[in-house]
N, C-alpha and C. Protein backbone atom coordinates (compact mmCIF):
# COMPACT_ATOMS: atom_id res chain seq x y z
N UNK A 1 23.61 -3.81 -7.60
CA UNK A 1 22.41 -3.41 -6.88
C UNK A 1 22.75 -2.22 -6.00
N UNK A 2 21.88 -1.40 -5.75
CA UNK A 2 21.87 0.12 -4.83
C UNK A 2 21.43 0.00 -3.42
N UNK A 3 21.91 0.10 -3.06
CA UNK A 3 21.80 0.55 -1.20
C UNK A 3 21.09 1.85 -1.24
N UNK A 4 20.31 1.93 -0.54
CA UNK A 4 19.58 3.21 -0.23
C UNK A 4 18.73 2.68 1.26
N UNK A 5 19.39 4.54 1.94
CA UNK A 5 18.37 4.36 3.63
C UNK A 5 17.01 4.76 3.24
N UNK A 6 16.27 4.44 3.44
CA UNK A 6 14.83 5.30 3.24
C UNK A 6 14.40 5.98 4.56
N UNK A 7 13.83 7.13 4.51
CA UNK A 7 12.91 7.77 5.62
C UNK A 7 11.60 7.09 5.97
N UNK A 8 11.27 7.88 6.89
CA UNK A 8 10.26 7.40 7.51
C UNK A 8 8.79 7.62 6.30
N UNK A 9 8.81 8.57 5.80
CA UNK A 9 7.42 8.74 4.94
C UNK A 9 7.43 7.01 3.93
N UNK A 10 8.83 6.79 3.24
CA UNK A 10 8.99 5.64 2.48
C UNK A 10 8.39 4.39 3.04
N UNK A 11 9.41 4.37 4.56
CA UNK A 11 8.97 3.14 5.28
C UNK A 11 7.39 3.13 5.53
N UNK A 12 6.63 4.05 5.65
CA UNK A 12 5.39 4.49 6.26
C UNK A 12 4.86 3.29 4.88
N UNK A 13 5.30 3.95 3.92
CA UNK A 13 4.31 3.49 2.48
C UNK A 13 4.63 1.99 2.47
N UNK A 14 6.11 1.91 2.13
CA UNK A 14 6.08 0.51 2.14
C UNK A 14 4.85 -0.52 3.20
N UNK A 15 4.99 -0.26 4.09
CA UNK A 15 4.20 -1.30 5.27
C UNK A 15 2.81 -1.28 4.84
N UNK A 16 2.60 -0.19 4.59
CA UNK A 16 0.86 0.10 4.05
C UNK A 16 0.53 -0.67 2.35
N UNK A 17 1.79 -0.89 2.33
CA UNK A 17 1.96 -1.54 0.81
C UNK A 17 1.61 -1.10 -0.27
N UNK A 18 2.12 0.12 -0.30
CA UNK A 18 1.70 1.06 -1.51
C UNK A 18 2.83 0.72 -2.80
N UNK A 19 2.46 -0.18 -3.94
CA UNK A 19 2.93 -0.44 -5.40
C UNK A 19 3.95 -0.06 -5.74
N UNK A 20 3.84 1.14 -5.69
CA UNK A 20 5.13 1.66 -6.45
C UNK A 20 6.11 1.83 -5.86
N UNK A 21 6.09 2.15 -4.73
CA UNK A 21 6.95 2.29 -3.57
C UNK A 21 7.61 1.17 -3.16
N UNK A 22 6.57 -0.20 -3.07
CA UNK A 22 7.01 -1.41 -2.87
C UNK A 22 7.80 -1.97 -3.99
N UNK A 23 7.39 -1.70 -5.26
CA UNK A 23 8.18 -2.54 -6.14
C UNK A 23 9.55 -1.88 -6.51
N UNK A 24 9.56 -0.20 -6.43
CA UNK A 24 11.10 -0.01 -6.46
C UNK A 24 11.74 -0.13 -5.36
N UNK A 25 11.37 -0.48 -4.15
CA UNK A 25 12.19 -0.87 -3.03
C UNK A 25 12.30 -2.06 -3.33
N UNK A 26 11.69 -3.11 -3.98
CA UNK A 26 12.34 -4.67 -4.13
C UNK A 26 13.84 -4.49 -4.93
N UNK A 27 14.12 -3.61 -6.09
CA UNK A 27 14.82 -3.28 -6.47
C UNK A 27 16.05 -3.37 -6.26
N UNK A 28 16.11 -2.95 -5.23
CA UNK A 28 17.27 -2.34 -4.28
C UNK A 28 17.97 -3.04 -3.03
N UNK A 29 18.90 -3.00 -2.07
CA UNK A 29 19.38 -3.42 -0.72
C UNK A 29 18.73 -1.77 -0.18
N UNK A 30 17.88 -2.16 0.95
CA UNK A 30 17.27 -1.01 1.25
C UNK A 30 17.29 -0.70 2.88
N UNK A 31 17.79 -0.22 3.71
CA UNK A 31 18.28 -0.05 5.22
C UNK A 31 17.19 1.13 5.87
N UNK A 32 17.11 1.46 7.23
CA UNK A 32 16.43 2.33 7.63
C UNK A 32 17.50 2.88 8.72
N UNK A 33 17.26 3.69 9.38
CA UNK A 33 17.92 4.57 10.76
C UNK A 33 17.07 3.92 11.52
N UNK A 34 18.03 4.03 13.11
CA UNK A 34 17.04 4.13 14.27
C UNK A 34 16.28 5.03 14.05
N UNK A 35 16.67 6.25 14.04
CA UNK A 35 15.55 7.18 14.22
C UNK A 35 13.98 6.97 13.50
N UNK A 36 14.16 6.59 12.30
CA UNK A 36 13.08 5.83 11.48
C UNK A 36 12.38 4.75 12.71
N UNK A 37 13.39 4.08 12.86
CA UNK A 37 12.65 2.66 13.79
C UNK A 37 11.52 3.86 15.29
N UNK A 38 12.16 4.86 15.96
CA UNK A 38 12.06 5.69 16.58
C UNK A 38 10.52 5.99 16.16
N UNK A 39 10.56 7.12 15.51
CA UNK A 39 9.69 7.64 14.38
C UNK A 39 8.47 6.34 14.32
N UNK A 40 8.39 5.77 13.62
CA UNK A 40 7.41 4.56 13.68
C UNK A 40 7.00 4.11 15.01
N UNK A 41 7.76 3.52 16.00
CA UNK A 41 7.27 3.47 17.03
C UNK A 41 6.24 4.45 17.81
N UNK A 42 7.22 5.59 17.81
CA UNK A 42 6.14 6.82 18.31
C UNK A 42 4.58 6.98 17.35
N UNK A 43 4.42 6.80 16.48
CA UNK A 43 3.27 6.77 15.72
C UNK A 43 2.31 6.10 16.37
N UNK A 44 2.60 4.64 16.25
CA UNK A 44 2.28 3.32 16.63
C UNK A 44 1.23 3.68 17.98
N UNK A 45 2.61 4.27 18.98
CA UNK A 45 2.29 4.63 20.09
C UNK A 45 1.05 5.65 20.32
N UNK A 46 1.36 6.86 19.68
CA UNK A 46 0.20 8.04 19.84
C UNK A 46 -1.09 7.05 19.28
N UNK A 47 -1.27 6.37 17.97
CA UNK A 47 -2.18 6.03 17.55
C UNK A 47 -3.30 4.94 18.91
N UNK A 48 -2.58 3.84 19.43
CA UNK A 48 -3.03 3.54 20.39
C UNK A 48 -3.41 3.57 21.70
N UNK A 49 -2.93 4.98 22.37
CA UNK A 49 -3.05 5.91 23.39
C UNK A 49 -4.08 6.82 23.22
N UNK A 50 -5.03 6.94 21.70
CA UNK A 50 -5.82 7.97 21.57
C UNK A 50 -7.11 7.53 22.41
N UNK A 51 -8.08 7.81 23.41
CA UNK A 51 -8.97 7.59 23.33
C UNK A 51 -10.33 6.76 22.47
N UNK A 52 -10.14 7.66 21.31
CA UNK A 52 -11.04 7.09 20.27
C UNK A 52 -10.79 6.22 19.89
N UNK A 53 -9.89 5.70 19.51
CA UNK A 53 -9.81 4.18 19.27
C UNK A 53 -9.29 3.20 20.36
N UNK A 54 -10.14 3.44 21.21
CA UNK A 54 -10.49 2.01 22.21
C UNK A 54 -11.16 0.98 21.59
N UNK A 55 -12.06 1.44 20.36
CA UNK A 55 -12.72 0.13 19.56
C UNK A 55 -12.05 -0.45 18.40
N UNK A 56 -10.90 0.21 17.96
CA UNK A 56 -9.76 0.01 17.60
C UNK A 56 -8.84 -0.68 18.01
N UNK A 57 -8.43 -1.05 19.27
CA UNK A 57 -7.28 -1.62 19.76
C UNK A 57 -6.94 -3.00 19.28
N UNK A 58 -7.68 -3.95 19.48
CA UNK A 58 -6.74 -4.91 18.62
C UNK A 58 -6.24 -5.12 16.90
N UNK A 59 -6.51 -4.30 16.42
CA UNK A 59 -6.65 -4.23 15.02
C UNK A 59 -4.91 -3.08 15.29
N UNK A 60 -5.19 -2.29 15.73
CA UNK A 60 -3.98 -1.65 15.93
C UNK A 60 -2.54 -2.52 16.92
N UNK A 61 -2.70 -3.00 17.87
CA UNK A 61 -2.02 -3.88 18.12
C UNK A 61 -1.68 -5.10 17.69
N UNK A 62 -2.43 -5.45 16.54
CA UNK A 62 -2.12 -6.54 15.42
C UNK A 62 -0.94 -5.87 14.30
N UNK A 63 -1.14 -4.40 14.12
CA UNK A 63 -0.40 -4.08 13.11
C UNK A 63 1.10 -3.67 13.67
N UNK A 64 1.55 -3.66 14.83
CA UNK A 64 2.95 -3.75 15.32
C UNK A 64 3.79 -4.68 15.20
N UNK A 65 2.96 -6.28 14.93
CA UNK A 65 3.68 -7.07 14.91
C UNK A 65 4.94 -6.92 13.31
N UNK A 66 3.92 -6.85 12.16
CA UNK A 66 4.91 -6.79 10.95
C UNK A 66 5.85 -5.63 10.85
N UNK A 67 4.87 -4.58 11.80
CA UNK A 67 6.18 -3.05 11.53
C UNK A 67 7.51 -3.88 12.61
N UNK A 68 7.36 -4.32 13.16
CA UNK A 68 8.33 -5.03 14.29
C UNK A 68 9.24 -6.17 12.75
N UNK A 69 8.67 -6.79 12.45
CA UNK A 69 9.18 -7.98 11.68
C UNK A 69 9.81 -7.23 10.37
N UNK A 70 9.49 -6.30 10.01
CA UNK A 70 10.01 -5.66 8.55
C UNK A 70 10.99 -4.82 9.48
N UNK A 71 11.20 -4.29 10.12
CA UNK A 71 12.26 -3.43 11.08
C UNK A 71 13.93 -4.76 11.15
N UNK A 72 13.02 -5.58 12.02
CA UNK A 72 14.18 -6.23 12.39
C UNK A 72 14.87 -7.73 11.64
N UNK A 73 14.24 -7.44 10.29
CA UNK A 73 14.96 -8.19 9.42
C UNK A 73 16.01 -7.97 8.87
């Protein structure tokens, strides 16, 4: 089996659960960087700091929990 780090665009897809992405990452032993972990967080962050989605917020603070749980597995 292959080890591979993935970037942040990969990790992005995976979580969003995009097919193809997901099924050749089952494939594999698959690792990320802090900086990735970094990277995601900051997203996370700008996304729920925007104004406009104040009618957004728990739907967005629901979705930290699995980026948190797929990170630190």
């Amino acid at each position: 089996m292959s080890r591979y780090i993935l970037d942040t665009d990969h990790v992005s897809l995976i979580l969003c659960n995009h097919p193809q992405v997901t099924a050749n990452a089952s494939l594999h032993q698959i690792a990320v960087t802090v900086i990735t972990v970094k990277e995601l967080f900051n997203g996370w962050i700008v996304k729920i700091n925007d104004p406009s989605a104040v009618h957004n917020l728990p739907t967005l603070y629901s979705q930290s929990l699995p980026v948190t749980n797929e990170i630190l597995v």
